[in-house]
C-alpha atoms as a PDB file:
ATOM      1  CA  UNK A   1     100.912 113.426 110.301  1.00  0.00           C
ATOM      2  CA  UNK A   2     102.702 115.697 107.717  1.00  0.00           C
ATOM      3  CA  UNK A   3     105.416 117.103 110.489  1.00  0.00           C
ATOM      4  CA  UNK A   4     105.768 113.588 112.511  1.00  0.00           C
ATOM      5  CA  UNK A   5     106.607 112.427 108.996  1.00  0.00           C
ATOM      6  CA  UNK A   6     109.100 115.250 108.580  1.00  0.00           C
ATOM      7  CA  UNK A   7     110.532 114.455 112.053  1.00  0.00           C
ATOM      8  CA  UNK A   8     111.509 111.020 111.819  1.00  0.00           C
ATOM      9  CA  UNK A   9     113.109 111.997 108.213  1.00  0.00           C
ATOM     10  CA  UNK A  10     115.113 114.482 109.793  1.00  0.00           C
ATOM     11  CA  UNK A  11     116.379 112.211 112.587  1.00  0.00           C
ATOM     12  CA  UNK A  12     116.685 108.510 110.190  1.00  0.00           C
ATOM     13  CA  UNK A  13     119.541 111.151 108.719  1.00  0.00           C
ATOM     14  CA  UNK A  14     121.477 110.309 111.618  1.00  0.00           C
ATOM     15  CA  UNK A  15     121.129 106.733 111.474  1.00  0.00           C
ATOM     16  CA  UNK A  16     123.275 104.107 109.078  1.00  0.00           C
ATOM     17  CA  UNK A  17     121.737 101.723 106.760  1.00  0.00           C
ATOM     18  CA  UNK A  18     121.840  98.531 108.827  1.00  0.00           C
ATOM     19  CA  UNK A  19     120.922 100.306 112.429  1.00  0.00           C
ATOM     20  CA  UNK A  20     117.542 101.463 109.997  1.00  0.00           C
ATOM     21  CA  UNK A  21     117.210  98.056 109.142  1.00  0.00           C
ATOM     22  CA  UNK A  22     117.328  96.570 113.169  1.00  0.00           C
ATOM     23  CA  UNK A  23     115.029  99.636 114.309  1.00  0.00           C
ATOM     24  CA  UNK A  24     112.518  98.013 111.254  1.00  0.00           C
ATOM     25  CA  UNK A  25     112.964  95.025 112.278  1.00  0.00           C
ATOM     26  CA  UNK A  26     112.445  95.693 116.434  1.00  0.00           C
ATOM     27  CA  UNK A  27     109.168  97.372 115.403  1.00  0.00           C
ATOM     28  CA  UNK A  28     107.973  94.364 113.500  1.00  0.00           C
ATOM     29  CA  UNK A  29     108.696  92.245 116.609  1.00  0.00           C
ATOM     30  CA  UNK A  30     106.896  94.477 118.785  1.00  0.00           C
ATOM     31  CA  UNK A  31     103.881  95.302 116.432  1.00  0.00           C
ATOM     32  CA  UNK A  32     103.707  90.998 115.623  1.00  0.00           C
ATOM     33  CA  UNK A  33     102.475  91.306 119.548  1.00  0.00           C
ATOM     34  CA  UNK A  34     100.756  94.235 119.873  1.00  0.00           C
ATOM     35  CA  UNK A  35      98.391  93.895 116.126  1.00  0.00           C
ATOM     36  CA  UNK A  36      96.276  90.808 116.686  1.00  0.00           C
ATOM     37  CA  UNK A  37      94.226  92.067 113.751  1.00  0.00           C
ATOM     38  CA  UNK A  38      97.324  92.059 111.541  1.00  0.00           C
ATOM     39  CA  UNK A  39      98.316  88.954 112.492  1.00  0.00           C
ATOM     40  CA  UNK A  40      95.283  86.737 111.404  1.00  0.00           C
ATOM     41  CA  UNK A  41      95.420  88.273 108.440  1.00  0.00           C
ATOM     42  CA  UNK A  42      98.941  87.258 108.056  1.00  0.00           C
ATOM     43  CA  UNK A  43      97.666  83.995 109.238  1.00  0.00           C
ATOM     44  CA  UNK A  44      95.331  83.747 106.791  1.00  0.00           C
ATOM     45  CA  UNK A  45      97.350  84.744 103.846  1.00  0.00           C
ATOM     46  CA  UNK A  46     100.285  81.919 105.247  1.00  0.00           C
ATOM     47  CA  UNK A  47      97.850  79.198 105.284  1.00  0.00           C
ATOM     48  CA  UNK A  48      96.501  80.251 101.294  1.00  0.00           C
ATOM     49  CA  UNK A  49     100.218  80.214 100.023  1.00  0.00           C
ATOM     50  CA  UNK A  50     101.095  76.887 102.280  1.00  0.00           C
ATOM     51  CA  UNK A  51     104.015  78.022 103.234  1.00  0.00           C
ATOM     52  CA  UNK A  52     105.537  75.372 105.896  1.00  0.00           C
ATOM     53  CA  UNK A  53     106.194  76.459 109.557  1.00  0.00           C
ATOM     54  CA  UNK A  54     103.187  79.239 109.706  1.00  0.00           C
ATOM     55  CA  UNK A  55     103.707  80.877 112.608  1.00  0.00           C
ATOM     56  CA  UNK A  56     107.567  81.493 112.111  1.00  0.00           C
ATOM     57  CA  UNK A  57     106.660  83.003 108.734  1.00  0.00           C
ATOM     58  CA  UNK A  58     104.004  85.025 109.840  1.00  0.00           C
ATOM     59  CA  UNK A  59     106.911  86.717 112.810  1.00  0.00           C
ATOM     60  CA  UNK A  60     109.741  87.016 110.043  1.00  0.00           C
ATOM     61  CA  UNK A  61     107.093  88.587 107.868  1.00  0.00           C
ATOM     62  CA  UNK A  62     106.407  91.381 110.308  1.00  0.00           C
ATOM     63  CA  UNK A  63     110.100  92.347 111.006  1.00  0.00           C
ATOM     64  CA  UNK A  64     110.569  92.151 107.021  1.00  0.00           C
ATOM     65  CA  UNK A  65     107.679  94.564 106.265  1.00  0.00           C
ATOM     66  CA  UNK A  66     108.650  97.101 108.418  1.00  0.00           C
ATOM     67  CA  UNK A  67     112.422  96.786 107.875  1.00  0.00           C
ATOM     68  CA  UNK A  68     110.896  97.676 104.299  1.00  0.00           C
ATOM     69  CA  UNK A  69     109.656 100.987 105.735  1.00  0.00           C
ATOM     70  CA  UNK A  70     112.668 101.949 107.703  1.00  0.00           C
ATOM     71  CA  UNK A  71     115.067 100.545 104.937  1.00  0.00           C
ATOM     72  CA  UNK A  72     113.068 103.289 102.984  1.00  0.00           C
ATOM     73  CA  UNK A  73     113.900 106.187 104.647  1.00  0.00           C
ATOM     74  CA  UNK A  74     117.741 105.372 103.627  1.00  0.00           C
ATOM     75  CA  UNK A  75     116.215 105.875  99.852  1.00  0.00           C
ATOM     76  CA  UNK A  76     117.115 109.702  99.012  1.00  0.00           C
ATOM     77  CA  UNK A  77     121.214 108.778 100.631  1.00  0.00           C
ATOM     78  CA  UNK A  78     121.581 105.755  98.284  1.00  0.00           C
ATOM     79  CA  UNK A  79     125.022 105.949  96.089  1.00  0.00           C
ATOM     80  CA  UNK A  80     126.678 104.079  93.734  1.00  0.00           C
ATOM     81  CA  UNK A  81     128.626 102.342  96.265  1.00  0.00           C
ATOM     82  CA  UNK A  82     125.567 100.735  97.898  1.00  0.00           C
ATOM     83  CA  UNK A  83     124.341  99.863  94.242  1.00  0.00           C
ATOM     84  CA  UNK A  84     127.174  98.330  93.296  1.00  0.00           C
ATOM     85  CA  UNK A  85     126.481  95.760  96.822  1.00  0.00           C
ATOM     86  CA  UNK A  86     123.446  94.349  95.634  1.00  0.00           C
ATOM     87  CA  UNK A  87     123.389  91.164  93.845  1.00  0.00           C
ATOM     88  CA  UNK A  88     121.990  90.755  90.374  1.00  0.00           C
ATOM     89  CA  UNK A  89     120.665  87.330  90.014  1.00  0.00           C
ATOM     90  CA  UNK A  90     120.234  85.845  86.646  1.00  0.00           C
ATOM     91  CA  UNK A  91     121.844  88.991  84.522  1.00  0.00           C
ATOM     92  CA  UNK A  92     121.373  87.120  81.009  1.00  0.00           C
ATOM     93  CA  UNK A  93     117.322  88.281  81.784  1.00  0.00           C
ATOM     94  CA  UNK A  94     118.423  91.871  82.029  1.00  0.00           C
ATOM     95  CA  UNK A  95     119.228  92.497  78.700  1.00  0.00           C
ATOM     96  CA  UNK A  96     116.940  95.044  77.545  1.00  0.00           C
ATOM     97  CA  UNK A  97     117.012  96.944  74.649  1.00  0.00           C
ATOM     98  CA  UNK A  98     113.537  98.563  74.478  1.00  0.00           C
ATOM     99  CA  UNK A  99     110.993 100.737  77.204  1.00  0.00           C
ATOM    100  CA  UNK A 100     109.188  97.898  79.107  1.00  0.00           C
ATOM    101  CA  UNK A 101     106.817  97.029  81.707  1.00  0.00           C
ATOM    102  CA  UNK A 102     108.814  96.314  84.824  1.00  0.00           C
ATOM    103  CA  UNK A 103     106.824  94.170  87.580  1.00  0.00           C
ATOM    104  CA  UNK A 104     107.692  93.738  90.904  1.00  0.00           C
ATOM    105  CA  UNK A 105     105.639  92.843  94.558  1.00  0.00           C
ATOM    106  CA  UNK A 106     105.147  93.895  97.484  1.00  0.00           C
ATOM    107  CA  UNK A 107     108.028  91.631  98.552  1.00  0.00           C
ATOM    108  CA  UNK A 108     111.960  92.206  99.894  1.00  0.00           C
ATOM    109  CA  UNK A 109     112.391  95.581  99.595  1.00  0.00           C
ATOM    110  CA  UNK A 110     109.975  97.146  97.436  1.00  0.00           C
ATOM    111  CA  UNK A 111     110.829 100.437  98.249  1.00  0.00           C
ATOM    112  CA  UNK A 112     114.585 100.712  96.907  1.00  0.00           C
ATOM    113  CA  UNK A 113     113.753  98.304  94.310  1.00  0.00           C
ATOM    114  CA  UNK A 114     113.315 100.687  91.766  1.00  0.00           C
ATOM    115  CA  UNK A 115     116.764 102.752  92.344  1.00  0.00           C
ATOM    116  CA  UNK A 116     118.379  99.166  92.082  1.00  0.00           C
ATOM    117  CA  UNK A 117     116.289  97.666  88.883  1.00  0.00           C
ATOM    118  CA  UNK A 118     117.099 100.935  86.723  1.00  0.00           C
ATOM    119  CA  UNK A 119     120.824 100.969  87.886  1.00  0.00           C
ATOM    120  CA  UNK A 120     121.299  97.262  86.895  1.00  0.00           C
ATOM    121  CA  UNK A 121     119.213  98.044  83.588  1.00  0.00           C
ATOM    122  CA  UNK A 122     121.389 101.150  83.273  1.00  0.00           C
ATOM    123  CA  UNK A 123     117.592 102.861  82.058  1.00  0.00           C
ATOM    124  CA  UNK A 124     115.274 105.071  83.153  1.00  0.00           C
ATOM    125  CA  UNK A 125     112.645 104.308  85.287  1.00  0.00           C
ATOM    126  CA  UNK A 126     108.953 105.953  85.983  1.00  0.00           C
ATOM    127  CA  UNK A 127     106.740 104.446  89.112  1.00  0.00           C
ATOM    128  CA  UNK A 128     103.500 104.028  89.029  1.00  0.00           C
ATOM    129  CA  UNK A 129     101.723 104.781  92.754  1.00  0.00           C
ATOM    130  CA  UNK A 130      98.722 105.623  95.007  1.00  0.00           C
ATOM    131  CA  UNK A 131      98.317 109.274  95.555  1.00  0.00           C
ATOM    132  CA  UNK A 132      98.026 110.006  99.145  1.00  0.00           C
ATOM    133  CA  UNK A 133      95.127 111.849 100.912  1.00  0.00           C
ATOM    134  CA  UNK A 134      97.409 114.146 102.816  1.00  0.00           C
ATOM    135  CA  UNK A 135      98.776 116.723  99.483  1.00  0.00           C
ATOM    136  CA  UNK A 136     102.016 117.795 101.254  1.00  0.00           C
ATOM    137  CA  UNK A 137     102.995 114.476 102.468  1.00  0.00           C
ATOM    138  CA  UNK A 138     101.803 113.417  98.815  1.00  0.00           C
ATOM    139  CA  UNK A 139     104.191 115.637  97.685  1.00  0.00           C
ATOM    140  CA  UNK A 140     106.854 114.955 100.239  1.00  0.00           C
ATOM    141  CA  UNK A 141     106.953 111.109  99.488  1.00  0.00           C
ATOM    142  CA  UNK A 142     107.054 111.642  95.922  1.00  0.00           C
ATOM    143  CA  UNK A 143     110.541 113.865  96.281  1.00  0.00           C
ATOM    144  CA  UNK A 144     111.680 111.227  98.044  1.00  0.00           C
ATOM    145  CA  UNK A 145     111.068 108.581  95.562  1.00  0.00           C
ATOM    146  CA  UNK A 146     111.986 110.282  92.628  1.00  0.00           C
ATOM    147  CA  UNK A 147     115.752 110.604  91.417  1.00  0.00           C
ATOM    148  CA  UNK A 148     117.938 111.286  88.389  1.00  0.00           C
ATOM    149  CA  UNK A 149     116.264 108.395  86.473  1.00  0.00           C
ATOM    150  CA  UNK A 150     113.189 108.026  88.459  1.00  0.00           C
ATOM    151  CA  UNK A 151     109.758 109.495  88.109  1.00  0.00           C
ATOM    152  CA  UNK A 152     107.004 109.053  89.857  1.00  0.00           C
ATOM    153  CA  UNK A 153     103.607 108.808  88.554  1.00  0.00           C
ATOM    154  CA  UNK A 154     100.010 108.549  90.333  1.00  0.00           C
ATOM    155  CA  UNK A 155      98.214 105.407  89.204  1.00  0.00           C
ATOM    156  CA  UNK A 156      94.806 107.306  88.710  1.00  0.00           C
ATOM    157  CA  UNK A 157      93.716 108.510  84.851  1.00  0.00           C
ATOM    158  CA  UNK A 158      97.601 107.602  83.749  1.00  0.00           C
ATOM    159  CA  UNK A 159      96.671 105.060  80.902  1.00  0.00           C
ATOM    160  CA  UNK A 160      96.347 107.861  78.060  1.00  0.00           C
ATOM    161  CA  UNK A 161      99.962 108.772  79.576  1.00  0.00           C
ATOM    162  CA  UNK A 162     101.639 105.696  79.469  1.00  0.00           C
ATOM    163  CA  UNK A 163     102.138 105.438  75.934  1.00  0.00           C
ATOM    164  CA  UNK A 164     104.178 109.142  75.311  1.00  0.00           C
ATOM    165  CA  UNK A 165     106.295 107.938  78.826  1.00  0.00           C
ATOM    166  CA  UNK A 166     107.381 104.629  76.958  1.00  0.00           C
ATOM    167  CA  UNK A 167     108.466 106.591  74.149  1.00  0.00           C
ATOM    168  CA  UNK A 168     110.611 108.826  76.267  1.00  0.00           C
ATOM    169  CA  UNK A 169     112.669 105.568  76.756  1.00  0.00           C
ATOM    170  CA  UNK A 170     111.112 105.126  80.735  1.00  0.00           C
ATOM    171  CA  UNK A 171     110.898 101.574  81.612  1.00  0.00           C
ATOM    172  CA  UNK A 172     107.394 101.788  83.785  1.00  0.00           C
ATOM    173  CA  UNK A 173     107.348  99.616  87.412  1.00  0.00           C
ATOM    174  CA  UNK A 174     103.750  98.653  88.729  1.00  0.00           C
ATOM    175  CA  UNK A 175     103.169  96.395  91.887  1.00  0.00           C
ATOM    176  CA  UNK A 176     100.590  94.470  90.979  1.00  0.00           C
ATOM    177  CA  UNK A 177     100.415  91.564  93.304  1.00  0.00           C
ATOM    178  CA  UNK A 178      98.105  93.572  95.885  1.00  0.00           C
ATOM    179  CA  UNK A 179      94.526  93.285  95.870  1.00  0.00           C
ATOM    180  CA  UNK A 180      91.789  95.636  93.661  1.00  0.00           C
ATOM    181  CA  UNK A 181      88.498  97.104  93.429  1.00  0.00           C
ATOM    182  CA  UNK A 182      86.269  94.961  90.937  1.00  0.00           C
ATOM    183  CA  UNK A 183      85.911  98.083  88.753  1.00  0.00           C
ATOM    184  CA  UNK A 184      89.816  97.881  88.160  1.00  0.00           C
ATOM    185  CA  UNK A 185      90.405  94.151  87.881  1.00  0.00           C
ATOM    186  CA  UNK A 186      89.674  90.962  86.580  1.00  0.00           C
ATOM    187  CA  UNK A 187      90.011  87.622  88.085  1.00  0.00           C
ATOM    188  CA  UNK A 188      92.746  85.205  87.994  1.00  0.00           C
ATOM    189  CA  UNK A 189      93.951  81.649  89.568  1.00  0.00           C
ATOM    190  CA  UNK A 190      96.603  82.727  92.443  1.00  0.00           C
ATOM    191  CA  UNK A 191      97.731  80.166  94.756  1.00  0.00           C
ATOM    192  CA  UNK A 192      94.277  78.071  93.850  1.00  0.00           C
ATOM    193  CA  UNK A 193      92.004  80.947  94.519  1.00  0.00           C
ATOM    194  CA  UNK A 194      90.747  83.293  91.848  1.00  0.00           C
ATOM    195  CA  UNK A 195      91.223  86.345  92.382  1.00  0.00           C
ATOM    196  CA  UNK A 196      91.251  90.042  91.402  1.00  0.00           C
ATOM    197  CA  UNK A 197      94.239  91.224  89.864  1.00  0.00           C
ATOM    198  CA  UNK A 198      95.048  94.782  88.334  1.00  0.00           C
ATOM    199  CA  UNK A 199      93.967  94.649  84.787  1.00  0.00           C
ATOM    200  CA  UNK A 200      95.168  98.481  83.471  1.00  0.00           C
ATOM    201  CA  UNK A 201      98.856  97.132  82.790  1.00  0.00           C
ATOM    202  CA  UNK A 202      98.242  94.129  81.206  1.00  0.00           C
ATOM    203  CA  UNK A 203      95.577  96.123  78.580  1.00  0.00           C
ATOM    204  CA  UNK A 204      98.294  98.613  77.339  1.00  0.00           C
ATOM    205  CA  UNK A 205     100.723  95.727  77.289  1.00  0.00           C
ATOM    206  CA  UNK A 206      98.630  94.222  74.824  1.00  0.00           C
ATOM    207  CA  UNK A 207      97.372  97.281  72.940  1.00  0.00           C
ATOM    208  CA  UNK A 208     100.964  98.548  72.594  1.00  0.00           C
ATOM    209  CA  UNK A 209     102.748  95.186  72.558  1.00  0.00           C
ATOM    210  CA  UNK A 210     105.173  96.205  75.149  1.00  0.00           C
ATOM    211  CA  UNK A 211     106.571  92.984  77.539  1.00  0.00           C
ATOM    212  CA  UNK A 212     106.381  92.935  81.230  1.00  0.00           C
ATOM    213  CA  UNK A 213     109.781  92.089  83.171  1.00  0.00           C
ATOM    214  CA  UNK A 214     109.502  90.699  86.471  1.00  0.00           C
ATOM    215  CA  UNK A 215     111.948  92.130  89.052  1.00  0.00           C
ATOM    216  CA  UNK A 216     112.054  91.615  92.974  1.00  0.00           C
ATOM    217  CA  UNK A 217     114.673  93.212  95.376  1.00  0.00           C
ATOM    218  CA  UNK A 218     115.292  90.408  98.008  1.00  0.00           C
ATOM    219  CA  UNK A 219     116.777  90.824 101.548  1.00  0.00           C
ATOM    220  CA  UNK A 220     119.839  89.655 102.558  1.00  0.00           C
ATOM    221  CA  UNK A 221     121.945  89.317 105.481  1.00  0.00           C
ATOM    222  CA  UNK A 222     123.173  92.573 105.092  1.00  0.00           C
ATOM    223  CA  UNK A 223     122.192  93.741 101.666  1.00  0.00           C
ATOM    224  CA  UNK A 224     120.171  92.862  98.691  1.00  0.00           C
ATOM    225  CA  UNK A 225     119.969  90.443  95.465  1.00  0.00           C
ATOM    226  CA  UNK A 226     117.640  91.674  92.645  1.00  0.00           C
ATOM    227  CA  UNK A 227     115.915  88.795  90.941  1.00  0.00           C
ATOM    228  CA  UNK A 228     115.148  88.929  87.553  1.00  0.00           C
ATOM    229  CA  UNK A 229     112.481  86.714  85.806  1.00  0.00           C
ATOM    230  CA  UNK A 230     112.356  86.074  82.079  1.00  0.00           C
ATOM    231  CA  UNK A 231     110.754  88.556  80.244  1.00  0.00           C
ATOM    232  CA  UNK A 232     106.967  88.099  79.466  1.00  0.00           C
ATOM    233  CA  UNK A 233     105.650  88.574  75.866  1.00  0.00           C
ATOM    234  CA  UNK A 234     102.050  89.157  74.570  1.00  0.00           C
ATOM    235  CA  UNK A 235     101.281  85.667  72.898  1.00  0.00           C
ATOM    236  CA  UNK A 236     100.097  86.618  69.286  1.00  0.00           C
ATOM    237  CA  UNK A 237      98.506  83.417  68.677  1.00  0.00           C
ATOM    238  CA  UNK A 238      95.834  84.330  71.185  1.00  0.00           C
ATOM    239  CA  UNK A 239      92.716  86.591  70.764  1.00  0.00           C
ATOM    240  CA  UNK A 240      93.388  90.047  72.508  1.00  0.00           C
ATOM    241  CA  UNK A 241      90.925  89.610  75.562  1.00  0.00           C
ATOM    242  CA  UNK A 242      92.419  86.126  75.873  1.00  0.00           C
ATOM    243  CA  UNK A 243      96.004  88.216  75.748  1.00  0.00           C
ATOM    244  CA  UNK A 244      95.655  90.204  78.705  1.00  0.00           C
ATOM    245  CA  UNK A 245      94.658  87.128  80.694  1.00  0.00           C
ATOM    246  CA  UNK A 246      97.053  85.310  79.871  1.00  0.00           C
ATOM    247  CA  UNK A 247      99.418  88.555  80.830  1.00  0.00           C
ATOM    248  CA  UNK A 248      97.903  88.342  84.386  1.00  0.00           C
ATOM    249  CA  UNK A 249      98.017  84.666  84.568  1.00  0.00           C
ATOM    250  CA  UNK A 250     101.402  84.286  83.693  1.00  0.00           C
ATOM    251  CA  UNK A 251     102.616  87.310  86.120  1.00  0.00           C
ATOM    252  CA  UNK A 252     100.821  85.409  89.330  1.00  0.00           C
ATOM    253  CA  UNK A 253     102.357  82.341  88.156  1.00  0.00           C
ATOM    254  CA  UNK A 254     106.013  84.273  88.866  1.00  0.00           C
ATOM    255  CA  UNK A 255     104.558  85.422  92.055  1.00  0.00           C
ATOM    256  CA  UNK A 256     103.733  82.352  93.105  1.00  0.00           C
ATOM    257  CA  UNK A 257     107.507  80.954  92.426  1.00  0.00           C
ATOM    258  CA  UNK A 258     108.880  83.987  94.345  1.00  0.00           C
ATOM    259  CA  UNK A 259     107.117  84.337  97.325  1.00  0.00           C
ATOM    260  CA  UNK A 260     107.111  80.744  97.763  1.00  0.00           C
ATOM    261  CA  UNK A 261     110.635  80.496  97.706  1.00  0.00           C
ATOM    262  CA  UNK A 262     110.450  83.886  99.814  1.00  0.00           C
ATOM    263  CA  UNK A 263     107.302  83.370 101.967  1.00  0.00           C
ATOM    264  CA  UNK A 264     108.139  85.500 104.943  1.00  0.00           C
ATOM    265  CA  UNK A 265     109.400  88.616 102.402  1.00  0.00           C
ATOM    266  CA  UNK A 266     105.909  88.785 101.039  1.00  0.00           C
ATOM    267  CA  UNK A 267     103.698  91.629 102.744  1.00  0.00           C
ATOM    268  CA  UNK A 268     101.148  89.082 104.329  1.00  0.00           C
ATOM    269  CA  UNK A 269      99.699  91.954 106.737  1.00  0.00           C
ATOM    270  CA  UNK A 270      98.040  93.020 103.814  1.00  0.00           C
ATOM    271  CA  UNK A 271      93.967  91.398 102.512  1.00  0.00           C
ATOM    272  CA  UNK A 272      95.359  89.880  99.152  1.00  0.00           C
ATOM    273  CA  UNK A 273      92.428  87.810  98.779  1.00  0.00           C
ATOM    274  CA  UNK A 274      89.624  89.882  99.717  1.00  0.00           C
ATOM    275  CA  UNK A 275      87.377  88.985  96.909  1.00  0.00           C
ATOM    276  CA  UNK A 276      87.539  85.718  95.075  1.00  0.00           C
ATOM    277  CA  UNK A 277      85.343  83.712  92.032  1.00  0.00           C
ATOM    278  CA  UNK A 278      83.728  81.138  92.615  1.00  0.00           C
ATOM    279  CA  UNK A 279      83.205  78.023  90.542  1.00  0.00           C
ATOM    280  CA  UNK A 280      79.769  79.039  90.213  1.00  0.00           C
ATOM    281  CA  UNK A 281      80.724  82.558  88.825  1.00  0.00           C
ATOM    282  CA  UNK A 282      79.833  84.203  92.230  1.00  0.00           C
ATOM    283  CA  UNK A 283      81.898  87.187  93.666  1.00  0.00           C
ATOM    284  CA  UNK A 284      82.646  85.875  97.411  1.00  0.00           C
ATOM    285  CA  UNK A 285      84.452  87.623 100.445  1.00  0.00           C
ATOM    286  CA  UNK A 286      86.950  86.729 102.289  1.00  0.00           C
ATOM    287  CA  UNK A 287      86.460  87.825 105.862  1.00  0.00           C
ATOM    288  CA  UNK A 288      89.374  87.509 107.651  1.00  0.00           C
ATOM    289  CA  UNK A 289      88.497  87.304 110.679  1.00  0.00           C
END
């Protein structure tokens, strides 16, 4: 896997931005056809988020996702040039004069979003991630990710970290709109279903009083707009356990207003709603089948 991985690096090299961007989106096409399995889950996930016209959704969300993944390989070639293209969407929420929490999806382009959310915030930027099985593609991916004012950071036994990064003046990015294990999550209303959602960040938000800022690199014709949400504070007047909910309910709430206005952006191959609370207090499964 390692050298196949080092292979098609060597020859997306070759290839411009946008012809990356068609080769994603001709593989999406083709694996929309060829992945039944990936497609009722996509299915699945449509009909949860109601998002109108299903089926053409579910197609424009496979050739988004992996445009995603070939877009990515363009990451370690991006200049200011190409920065300067993308389109900052409400700027008066990108004033920022502290280290926050910056939270973005599994949606547009999640891949170059950080390169364009720290060059907009003119900041520094560490990424929170999964640490891959494989160690020298581990260690591959993460020199690709990481730049000037990037780090990258795995996800597991960071919290005693997180604290000593912030006061380095790093602005930390977490996706946190994919699904959890039970051990790391609580549950919270998403699109009328509660849900698991990543509790870690919204702890240390709390504990150290540090706001999340929601961020999403969208797709465009032939670039990018970064959307920016307004900034979300601790409430004060709330108990701390009631905090952090309120931190996670509050975040899905701005998912819920981005993917709906971006349904087929969203990563719907992916089991989102794998576990869910019932009214009863009972842990259910989704099946998706």
């Amino acid at each position: 896997m390692y050298l196949l991985i080092r292979i098609f690096f060597f020859i997306s090299n070759r290839l411009s931005f946008m012809t990356l961007r068609r080769l994603g989106r001709a593989i999406g096409s083709l694996a929309y056809h060829v992945s039944s399995k990936r497609r009722n889950i996509a299915r699945i996930n449509c009909g949860i988020i109601g998002a109108d016209n299903c089926e053409n959704v579910v197609k424009s969300s496979f050739r988004h996702s992996f445009a995603t993944y070939a877009e990515s390989l363009y990451s370690h070639r991006i200049d200011e040039k190409f920065l300067e293209s993308i389109e900052l969407e409400n700027p008066h929420n990108v004033v920022v004069d502290r280290a926050v929490f910056i939270v973005s999806g599994h949606i547009g382009c999640w891949e170059l979003a950080p390169n364009a959310i720290v060059h907009k915030m003119n900041t520094k930027g560490a990424i929170i991630g999964r640490r891959l099985k494989n160690d020298k593609l581990d260690a591959f991916i993460t020199q690709q990710r990481t730049g000037e004012n990037i780090a990258y950071l795995h996800h597991r036994n960071i919290a005693d970290r997180i604290p000593h990064i912030l006061e380095d003046g790093y602005s930390i990015g977490a996706l946190l709109d994919h699904s959890a294990t039970l051990r790391d999550s609580m549950f919270v209303p998403f699109f009328g279903l509660s849900t698991t959602f990543i509790k870690g960040l919204p702890m240390i938000a709390v504990r150290k009083d540090v706001p999340f800022l929601p961020a999403f690199l969208i797709r465009t014709e032939k670039s990018f707009k970064l959307v920016v949400y307004p900034m979300i504070y601790p409430d004060k007047s709330l108990k701390p356990k009631e905090r952090i909910y309120d931190m996670a309910l509050r975040t899905n709430q701005v998912y819920e207003d981005i993917i709906r206005k971006y349904p087929d952006q969203w990563y719907l191959i992916h089991k989102r709603f794998k576990k869910t609370l019932d009214k009863d207090g009972n842990v259910t499964e989704c099946s998706y089948q």
